[in-house]
Protein backbone atom coordinates (compact mmCIF):
# COMPACT_ATOMS: atom_id res chain seq x y z
CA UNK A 1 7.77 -10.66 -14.63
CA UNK A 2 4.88 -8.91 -15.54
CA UNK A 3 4.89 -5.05 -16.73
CA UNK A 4 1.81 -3.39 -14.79
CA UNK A 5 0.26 0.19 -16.32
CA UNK A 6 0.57 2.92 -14.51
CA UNK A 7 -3.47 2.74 -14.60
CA UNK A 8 -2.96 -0.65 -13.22
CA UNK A 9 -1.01 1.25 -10.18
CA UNK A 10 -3.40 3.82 -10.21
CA UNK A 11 -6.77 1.70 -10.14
CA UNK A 12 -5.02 -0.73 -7.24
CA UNK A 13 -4.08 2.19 -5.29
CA UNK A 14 -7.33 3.82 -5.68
CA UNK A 15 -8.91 0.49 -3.84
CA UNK A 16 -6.61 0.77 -1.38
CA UNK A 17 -7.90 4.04 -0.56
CA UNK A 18 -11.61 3.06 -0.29
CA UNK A 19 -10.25 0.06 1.39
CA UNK A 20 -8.09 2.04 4.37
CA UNK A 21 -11.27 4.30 5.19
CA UNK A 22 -10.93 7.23 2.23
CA UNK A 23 -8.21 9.18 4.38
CA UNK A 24 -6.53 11.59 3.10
CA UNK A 25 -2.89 12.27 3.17
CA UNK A 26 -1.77 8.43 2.37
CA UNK A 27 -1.51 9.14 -1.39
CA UNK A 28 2.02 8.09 -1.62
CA UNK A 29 1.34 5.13 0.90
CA UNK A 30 -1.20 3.99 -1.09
CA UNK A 31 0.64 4.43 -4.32
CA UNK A 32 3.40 2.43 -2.83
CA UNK A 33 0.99 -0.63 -1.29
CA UNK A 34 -0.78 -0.89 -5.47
CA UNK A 35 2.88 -1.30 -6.53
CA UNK A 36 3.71 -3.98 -4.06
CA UNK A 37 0.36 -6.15 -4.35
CA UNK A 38 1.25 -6.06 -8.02
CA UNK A 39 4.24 -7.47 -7.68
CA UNK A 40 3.44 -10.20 -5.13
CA UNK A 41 5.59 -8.18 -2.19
CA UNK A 42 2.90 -7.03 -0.59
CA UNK A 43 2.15 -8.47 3.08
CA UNK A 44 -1.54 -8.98 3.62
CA UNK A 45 -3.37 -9.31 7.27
CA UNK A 46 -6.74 -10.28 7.88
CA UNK A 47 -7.55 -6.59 7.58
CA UNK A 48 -8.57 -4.88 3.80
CA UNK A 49 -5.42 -3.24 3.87
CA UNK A 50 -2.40 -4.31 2.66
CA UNK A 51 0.81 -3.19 2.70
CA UNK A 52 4.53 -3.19 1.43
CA UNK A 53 7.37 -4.49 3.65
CA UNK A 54 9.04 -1.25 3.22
CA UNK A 55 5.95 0.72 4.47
CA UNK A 56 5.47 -1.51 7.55
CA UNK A 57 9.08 -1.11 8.80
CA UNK A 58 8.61 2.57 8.28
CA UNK A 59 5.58 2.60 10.68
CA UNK A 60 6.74 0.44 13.44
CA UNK A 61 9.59 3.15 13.42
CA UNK A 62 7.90 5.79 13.70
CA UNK A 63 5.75 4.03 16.86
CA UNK A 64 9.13 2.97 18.16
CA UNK A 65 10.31 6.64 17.98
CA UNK A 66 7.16 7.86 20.51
């Protein structure tokens, strides 16, 4: 298992930012998706964005919840 910097985390996330439009507000998100494509958990669409498995359950709650 690989040990990834926390620059490593931080440059990954950063590029998921550009990549998800520059929004604001999806710092921790973001933060969250960096740590998961650097580990290999991330789940990746034919969109730029990818994201964690946690992160993707806690959406399609929150759509559920509407």
């Amino acid at each position: 298992m690989k040990n990834y910097t926390e620059n490593d985390v931080r440059v990954a996330a950063y590029y998921n930012w550009l990549n998800s439009g520059c929004q604001n507000g999806n710092d921790l998100q973001n933060w969250n998706n960096a740590l998961a494509q650097l580990s290999g958990k991330a789940t990746c669409t034919n969109s730029k964005v990818c994201t964690s498995a946690s992160s993707s359950k806690k959406s399609s709650a929150k759509k559920s919840k509407k």
